[in-house]
PDB file of N, CA and C in Angstrom:
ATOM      1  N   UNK A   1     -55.694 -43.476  24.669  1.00  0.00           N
ATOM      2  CA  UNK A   1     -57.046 -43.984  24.869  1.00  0.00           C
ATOM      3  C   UNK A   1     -56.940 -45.317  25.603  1.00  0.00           C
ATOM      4  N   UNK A   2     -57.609 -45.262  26.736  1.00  0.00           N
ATOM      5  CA  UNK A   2     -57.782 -46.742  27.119  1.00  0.00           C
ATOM      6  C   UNK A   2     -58.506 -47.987  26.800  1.00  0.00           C
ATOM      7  N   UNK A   3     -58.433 -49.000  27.356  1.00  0.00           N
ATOM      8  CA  UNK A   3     -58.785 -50.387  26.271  1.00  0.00           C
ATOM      9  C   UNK A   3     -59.974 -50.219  26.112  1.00  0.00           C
ATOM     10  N   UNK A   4     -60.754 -49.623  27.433  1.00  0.00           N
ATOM     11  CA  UNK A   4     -62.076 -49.783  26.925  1.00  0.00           C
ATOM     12  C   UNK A   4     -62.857 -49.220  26.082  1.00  0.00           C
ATOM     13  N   UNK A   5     -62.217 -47.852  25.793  1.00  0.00           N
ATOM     14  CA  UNK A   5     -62.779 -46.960  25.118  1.00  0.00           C
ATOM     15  C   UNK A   5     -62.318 -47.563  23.837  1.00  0.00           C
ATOM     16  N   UNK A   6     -61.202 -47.899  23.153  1.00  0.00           N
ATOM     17  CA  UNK A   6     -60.953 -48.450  22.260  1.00  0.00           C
ATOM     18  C   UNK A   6     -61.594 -49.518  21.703  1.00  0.00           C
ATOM     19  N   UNK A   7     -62.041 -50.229  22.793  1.00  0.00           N
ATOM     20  CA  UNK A   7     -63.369 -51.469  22.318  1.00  0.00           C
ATOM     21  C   UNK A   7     -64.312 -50.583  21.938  1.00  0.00           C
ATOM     22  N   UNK A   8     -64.677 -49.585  22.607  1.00  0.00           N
ATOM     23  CA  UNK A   8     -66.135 -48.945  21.816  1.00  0.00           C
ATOM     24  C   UNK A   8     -65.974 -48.734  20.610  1.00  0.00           C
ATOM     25  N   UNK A   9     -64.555 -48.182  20.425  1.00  0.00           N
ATOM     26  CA  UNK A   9     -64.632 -48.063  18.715  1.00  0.00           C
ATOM     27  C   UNK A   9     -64.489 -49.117  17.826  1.00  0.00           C
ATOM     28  N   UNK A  10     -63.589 -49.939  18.176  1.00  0.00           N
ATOM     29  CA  UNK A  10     -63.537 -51.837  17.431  1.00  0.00           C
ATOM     30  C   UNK A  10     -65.409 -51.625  17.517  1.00  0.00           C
ATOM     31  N   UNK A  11     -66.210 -52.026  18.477  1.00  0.00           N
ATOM     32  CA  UNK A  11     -67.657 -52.215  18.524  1.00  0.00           C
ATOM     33  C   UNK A  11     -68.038 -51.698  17.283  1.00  0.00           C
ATOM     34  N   UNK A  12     -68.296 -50.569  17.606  1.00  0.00           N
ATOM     35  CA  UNK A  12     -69.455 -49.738  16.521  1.00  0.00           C
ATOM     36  C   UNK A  12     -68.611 -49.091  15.465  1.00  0.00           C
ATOM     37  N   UNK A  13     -67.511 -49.209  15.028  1.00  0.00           N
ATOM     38  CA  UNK A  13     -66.614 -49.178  13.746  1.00  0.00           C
ATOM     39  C   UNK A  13     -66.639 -50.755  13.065  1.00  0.00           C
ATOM     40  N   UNK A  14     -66.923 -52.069  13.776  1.00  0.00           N
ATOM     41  CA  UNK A  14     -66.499 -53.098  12.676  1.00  0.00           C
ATOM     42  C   UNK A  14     -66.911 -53.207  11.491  1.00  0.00           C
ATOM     43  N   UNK A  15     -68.190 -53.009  11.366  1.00  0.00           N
ATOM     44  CA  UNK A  15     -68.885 -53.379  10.118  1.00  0.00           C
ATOM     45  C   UNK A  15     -68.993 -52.391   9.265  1.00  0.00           C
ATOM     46  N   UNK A  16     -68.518 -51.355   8.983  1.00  0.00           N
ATOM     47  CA  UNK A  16     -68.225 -50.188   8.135  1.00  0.00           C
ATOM     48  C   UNK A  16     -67.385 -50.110   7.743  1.00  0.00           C
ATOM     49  N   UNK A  17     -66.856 -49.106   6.910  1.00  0.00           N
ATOM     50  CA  UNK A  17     -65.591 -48.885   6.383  1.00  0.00           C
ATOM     51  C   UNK A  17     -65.910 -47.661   6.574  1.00  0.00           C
ATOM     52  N   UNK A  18     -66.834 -46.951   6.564  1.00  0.00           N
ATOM     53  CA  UNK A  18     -66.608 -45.628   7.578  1.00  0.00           C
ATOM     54  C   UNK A  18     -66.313 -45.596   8.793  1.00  0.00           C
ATOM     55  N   UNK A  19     -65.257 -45.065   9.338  1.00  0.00           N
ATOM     56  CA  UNK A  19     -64.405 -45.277  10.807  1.00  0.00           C
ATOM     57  C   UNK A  19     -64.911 -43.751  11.509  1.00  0.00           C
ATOM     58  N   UNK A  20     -65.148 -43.838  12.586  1.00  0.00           N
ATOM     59  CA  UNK A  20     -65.396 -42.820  13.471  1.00  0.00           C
ATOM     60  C   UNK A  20     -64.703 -42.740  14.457  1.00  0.00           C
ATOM     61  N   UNK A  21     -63.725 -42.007  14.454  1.00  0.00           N
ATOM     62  CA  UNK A  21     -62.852 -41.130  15.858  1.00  0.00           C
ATOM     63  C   UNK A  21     -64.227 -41.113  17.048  1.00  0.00           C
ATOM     64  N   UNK A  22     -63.322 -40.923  18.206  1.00  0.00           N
ATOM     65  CA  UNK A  22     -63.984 -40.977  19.478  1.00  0.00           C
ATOM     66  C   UNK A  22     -64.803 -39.799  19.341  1.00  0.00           C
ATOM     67  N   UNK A  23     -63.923 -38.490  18.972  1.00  0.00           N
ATOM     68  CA  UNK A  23     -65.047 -37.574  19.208  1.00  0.00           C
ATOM     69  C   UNK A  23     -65.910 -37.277  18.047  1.00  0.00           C
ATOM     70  N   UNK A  24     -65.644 -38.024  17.045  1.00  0.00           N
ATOM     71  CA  UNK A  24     -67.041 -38.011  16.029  1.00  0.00           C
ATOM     72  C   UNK A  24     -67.757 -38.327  16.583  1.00  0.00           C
ATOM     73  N   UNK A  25     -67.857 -40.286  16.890  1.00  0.00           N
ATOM     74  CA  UNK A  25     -69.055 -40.964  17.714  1.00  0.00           C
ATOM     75  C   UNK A  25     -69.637 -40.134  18.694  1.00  0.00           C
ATOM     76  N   UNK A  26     -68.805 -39.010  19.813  1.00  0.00           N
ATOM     77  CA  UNK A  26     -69.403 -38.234  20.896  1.00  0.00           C
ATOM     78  C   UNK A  26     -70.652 -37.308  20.533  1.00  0.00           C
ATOM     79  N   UNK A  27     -70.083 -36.797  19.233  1.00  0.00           N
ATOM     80  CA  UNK A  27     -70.931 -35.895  18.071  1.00  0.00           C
ATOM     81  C   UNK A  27     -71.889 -36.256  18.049  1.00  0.00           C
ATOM     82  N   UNK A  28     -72.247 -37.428  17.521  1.00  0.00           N
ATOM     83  CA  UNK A  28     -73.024 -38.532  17.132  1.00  0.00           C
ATOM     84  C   UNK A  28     -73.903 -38.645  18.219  1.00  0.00           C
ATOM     85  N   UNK A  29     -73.740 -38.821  19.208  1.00  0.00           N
ATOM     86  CA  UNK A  29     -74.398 -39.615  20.228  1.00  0.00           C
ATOM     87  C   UNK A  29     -74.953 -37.762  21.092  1.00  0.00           C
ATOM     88  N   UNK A  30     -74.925 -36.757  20.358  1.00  0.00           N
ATOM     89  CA  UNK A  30     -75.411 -35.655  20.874  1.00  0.00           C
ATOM     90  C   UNK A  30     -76.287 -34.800  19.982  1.00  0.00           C
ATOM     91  N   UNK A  31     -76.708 -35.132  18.293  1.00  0.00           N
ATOM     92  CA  UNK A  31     -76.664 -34.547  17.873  1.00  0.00           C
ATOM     93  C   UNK A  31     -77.515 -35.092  16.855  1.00  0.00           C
ATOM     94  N   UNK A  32     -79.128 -35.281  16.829  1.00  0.00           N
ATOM     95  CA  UNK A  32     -79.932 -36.164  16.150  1.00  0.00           C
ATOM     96  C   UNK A  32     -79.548 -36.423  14.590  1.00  0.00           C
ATOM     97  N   UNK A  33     -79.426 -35.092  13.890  1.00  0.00           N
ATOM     98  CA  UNK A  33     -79.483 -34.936  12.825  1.00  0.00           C
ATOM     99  C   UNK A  33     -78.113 -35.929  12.136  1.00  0.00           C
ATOM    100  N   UNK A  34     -76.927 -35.408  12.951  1.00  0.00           N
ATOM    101  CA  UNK A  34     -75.791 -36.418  12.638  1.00  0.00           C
ATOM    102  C   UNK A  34     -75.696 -37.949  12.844  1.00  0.00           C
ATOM    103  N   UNK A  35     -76.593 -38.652  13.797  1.00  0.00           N
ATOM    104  CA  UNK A  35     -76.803 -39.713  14.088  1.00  0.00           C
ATOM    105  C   UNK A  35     -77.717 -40.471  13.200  1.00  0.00           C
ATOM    106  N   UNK A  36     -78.253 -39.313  12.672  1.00  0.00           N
ATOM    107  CA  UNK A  36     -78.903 -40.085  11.430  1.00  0.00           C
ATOM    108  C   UNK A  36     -78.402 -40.452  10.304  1.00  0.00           C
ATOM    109  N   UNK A  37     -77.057 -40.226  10.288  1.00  0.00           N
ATOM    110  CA  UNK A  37     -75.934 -39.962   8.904  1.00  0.00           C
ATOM    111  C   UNK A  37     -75.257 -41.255   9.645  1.00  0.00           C
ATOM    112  N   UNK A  38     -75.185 -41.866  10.372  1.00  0.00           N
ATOM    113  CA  UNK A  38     -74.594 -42.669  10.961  1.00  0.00           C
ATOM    114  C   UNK A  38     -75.303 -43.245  11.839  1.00  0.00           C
ATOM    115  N   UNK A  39     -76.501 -43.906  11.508  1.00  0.00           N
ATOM    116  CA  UNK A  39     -77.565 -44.911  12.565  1.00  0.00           C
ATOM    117  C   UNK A  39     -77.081 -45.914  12.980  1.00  0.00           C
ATOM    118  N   UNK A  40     -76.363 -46.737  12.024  1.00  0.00           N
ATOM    119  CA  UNK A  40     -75.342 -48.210  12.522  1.00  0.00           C
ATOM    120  C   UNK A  40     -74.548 -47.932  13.660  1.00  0.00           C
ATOM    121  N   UNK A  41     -73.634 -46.813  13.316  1.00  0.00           N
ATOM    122  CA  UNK A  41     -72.914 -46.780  14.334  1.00  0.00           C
ATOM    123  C   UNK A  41     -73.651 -46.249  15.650  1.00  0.00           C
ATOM    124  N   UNK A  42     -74.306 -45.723  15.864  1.00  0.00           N
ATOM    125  CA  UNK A  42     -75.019 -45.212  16.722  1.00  0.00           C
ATOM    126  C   UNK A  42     -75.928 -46.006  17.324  1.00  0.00           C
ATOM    127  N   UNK A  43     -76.582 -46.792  16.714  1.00  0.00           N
ATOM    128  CA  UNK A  43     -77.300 -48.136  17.206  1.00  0.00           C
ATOM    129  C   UNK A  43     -76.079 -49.228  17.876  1.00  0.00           C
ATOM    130  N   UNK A  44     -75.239 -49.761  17.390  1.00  0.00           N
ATOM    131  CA  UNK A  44     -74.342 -50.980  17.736  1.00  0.00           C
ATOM    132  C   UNK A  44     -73.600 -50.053  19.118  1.00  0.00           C
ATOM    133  N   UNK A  45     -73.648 -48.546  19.395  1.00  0.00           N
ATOM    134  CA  UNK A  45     -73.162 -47.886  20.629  1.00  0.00           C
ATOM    135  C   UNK A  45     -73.816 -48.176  21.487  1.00  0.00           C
ATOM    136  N   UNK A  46     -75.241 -48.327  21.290  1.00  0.00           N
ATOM    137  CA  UNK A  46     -76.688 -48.757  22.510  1.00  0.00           C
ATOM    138  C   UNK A  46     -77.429 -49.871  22.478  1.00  0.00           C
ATOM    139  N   UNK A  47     -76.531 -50.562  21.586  1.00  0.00           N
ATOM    140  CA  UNK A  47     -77.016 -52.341  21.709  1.00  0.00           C
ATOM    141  C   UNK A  47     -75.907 -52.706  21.695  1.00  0.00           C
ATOM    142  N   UNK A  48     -74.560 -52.573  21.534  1.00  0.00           N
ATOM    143  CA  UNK A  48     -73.973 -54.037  21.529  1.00  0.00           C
ATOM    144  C   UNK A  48     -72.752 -53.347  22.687  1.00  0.00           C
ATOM    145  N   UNK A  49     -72.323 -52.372  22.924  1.00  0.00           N
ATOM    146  CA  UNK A  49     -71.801 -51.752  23.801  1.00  0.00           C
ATOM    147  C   UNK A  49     -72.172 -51.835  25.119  1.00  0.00           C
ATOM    148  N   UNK A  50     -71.449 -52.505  26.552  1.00  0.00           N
ATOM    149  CA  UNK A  50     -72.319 -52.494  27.390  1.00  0.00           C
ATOM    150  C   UNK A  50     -72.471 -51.236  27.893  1.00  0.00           C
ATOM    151  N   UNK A  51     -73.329 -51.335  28.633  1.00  0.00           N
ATOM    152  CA  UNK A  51     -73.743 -49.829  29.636  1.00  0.00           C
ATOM    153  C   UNK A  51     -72.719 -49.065  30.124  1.00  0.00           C
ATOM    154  N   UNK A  52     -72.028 -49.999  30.943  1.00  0.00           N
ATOM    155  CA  UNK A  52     -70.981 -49.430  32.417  1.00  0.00           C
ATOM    156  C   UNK A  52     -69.848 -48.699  30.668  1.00  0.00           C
ATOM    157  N   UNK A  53     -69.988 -49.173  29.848  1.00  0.00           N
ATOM    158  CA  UNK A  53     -68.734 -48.366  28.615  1.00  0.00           C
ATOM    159  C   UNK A  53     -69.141 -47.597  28.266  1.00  0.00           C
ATOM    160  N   UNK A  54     -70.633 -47.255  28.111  1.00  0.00           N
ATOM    161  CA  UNK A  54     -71.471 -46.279  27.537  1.00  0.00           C
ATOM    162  C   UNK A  54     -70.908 -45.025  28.485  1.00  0.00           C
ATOM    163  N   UNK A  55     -71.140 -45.292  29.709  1.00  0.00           N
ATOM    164  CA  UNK A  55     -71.103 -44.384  30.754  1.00  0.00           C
ATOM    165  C   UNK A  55     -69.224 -44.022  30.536  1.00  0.00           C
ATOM    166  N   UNK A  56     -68.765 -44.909  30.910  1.00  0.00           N
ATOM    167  CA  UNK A  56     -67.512 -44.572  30.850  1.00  0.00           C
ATOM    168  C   UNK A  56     -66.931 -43.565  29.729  1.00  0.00           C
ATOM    169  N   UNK A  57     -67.289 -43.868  28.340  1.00  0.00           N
ATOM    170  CA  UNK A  57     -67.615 -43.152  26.710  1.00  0.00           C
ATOM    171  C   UNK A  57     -67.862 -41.795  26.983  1.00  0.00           C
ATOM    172  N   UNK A  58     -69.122 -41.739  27.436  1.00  0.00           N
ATOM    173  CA  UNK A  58     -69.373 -40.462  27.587  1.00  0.00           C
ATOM    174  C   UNK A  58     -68.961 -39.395  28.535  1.00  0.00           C
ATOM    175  N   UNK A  59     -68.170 -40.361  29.772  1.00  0.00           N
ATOM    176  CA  UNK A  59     -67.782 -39.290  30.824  1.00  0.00           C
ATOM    177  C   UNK A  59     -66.223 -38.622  30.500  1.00  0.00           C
ATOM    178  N   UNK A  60     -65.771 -39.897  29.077  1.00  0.00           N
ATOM    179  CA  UNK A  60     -64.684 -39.427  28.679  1.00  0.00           C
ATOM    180  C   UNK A  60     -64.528 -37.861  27.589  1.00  0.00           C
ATOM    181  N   UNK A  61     -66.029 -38.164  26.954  1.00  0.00           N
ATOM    182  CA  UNK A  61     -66.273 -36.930  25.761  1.00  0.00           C
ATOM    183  C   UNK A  61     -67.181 -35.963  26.048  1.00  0.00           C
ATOM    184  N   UNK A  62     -66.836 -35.488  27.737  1.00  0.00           N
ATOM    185  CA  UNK A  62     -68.014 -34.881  28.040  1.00  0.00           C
ATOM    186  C   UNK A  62     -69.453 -34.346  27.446  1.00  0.00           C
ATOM    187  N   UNK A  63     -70.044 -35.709  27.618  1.00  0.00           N
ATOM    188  CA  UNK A  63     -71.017 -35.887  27.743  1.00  0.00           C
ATOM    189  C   UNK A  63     -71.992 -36.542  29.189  1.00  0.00           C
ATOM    190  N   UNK A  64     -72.763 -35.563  29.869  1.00  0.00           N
ATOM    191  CA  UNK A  64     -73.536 -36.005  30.733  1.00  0.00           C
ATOM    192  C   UNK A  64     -74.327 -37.175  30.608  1.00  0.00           C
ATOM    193  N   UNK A  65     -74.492 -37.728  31.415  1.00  0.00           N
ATOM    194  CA  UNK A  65     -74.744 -38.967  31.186  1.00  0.00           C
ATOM    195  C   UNK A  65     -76.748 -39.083  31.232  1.00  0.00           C
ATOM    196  N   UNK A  66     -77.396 -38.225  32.397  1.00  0.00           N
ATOM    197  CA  UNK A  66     -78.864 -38.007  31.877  1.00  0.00           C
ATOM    198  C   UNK A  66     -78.955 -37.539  30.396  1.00  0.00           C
ATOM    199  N   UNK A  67     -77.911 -36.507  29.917  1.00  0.00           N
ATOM    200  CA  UNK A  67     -78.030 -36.066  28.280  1.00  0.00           C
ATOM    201  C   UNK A  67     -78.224 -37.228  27.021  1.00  0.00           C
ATOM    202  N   UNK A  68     -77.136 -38.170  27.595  1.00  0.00           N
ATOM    203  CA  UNK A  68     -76.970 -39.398  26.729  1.00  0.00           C
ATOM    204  C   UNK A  68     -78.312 -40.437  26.960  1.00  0.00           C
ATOM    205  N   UNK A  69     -78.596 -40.668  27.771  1.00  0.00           N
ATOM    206  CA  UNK A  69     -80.062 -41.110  28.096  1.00  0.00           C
ATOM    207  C   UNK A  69     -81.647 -40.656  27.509  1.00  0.00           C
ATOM    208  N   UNK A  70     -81.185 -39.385  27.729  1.00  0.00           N
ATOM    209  CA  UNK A  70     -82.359 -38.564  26.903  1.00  0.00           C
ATOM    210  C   UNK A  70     -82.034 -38.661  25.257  1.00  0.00           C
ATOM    211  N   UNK A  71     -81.040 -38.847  25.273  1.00  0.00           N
ATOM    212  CA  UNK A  71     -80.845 -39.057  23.118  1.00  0.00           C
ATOM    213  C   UNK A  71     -80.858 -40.266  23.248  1.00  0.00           C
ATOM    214  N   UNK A  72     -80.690 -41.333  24.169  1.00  0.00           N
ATOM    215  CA  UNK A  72     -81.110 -42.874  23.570  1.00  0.00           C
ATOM    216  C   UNK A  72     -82.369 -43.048  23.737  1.00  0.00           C
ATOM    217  N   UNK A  73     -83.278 -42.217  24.080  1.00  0.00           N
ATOM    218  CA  UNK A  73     -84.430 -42.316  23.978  1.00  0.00           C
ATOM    219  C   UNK A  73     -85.052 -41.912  22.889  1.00  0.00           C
ATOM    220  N   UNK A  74     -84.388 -40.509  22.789  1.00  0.00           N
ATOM    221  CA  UNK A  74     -84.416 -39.724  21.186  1.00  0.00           C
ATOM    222  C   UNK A  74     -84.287 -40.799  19.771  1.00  0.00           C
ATOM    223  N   UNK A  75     -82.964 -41.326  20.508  1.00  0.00           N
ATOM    224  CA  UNK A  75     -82.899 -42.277  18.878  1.00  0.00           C
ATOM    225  C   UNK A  75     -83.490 -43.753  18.808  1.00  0.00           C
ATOM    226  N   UNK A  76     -83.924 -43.940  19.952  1.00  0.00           N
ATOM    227  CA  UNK A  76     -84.970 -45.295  19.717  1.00  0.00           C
ATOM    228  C   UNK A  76     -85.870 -44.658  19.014  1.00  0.00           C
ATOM    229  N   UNK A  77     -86.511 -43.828  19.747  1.00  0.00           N
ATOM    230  CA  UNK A  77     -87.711 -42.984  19.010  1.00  0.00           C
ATOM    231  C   UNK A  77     -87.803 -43.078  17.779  1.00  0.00           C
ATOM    232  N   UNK A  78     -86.346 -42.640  16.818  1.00  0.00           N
ATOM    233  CA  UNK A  78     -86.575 -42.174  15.538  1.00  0.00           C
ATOM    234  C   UNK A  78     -86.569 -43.879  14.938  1.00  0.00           C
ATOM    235  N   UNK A  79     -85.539 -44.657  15.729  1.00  0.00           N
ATOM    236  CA  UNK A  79     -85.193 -45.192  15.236  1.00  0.00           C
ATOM    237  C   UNK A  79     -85.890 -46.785  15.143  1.00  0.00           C
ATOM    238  N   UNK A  80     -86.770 -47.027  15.738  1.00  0.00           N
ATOM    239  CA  UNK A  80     -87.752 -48.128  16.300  1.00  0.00           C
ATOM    240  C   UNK A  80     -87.246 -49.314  17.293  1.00  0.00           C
ATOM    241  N   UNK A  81     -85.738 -48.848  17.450  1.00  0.00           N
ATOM    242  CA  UNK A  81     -85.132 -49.966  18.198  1.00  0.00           C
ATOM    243  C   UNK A  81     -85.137 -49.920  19.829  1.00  0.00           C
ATOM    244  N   UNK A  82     -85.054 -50.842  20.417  1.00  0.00           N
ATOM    245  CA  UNK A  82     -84.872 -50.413  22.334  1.00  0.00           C
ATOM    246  C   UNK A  82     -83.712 -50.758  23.045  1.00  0.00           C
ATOM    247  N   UNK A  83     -83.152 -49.708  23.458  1.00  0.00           N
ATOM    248  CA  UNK A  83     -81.838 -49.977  24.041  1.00  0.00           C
ATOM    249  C   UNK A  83     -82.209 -49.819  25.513  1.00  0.00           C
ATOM    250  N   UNK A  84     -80.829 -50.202  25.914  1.00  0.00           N
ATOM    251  CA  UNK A  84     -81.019 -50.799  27.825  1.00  0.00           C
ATOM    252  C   UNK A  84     -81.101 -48.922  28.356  1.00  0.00           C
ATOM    253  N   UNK A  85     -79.856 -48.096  27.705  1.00  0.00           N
ATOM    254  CA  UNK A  85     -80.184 -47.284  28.148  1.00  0.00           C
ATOM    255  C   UNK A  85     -81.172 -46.336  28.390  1.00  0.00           C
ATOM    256  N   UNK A  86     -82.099 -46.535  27.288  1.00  0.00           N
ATOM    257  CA  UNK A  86     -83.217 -45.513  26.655  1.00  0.00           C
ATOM    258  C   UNK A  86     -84.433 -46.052  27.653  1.00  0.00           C
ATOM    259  N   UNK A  87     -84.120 -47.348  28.530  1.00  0.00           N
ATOM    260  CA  UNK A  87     -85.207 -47.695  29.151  1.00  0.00           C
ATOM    261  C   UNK A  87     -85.547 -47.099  30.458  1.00  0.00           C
TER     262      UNK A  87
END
Protein backbone atom coordinates (compact mmCIF):
# COMPACT_ATOMS: atom_id res chain seq x y z
CA UNK A 1 0.00 0.00 0.00
CA UNK A 2 1.26 3.34 -0.69
CA UNK A 3 1.79 6.30 1.75
CA UNK A 4 -1.07 7.84 0.72
CA UNK A 5 -3.45 5.39 0.92
CA UNK A 6 -2.07 4.45 4.23
CA UNK A 7 -2.75 8.04 5.50
CA UNK A 8 -6.37 7.41 4.60
CA UNK A 9 -6.39 4.76 6.97
CA UNK A 10 -4.15 6.54 9.96
CA UNK A 11 -7.15 9.43 8.97
CA UNK A 12 -10.36 7.74 9.46
CA UNK A 13 -9.02 4.75 11.76
CA UNK A 14 -7.48 7.24 14.58
CA UNK A 15 -10.12 7.74 16.84
CA UNK A 16 -11.57 4.22 17.09
CA UNK A 17 -10.43 1.17 18.13
CA UNK A 18 -12.39 -0.30 15.47
CA UNK A 19 -9.75 -0.50 12.58
CA UNK A 20 -10.90 -0.81 9.02
CA UNK A 21 -8.81 -2.53 6.25
CA UNK A 22 -8.78 -0.66 2.95
CA UNK A 23 -11.28 -2.77 1.50
CA UNK A 24 -13.70 -2.60 4.40
CA UNK A 25 -13.59 1.35 4.23
CA UNK A 26 -14.18 0.69 0.12
CA UNK A 27 -17.34 -1.35 1.41
CA UNK A 28 -18.21 1.39 3.39
CA UNK A 29 -17.98 4.12 1.12
CA UNK A 30 -20.42 1.91 -1.39
CA UNK A 31 -22.85 0.59 0.65
CA UNK A 32 -25.40 2.89 2.77
CA UNK A 33 -26.53 0.45 5.12
CA UNK A 34 -22.80 -0.46 6.18
CA UNK A 35 -21.76 3.12 6.43
CA UNK A 36 -24.15 3.50 8.84
CA UNK A 37 -22.43 0.87 11.14
CA UNK A 38 -19.49 2.99 10.70
CA UNK A 39 -20.53 6.88 10.22
CA UNK A 40 -17.19 8.18 11.94
CA UNK A 41 -15.25 6.50 9.79
CA UNK A 42 -17.03 7.35 6.84
CA UNK A 43 -17.52 10.95 7.70
CA UNK A 44 -13.59 11.74 8.74
CA UNK A 45 -13.13 9.88 4.79
CA UNK A 46 -15.18 13.13 3.38
CA UNK A 47 -14.09 15.71 5.78
CA UNK A 48 -10.81 15.31 6.90
CA UNK A 49 -9.33 13.29 3.92
CA UNK A 50 -8.39 15.50 1.10
CA UNK A 51 -10.13 15.10 -2.21
CA UNK A 52 -7.16 14.40 -4.70
CA UNK A 53 -6.84 10.95 -1.77
CA UNK A 54 -10.41 10.41 -1.96
CA UNK A 55 -10.00 10.01 -5.67
CA UNK A 56 -6.85 8.29 -5.48
CA UNK A 57 -8.78 5.68 -2.54
CA UNK A 58 -11.21 4.91 -4.68
CA UNK A 59 -9.45 4.42 -8.00
CA UNK A 60 -7.39 2.06 -5.90
CA UNK A 61 -10.70 -0.10 -4.61
CA UNK A 62 -12.42 0.15 -7.68
CA UNK A 63 -14.60 2.39 -7.08
CA UNK A 64 -15.81 4.95 -9.77
CA UNK A 65 -15.38 8.01 -8.81
CA UNK A 66 -19.09 9.73 -10.08
CA UNK A 67 -20.30 6.45 -7.82
CA UNK A 68 -18.37 7.81 -4.81
CA UNK A 69 -19.82 11.27 -5.34
CA UNK A 70 -23.25 10.11 -5.63
CA UNK A 71 -22.85 8.23 -2.00
CA UNK A 72 -21.24 11.43 -0.58
CA UNK A 73 -24.18 12.92 -1.37
CA UNK A 74 -26.14 9.89 -0.16
CA UNK A 75 -24.38 10.13 3.16
CA UNK A 76 -24.55 13.83 3.76
CA UNK A 77 -28.10 13.27 3.14
CA UNK A 78 -28.51 10.73 5.85
CA UNK A 79 -26.09 12.16 7.63
CA UNK A 80 -26.63 16.14 7.97
CA UNK A 81 -23.04 16.87 7.32
CA UNK A 82 -21.42 18.65 3.92
CA UNK A 83 -18.55 17.37 2.36
CA UNK A 84 -16.39 19.00 -0.52
CA UNK A 85 -17.15 16.02 -2.44
CA UNK A 86 -20.94 15.72 -2.13
CA UNK A 87 -20.93 19.38 -3.38
Amino acid sequence: MNTHLASVLTTVNAPYSDQLDGAALAHCLADLDLAKQHPGHVSAFFSEVPLAQQVEFAAAHDLAVPALKAFAVEFSAWSGESYPLAA
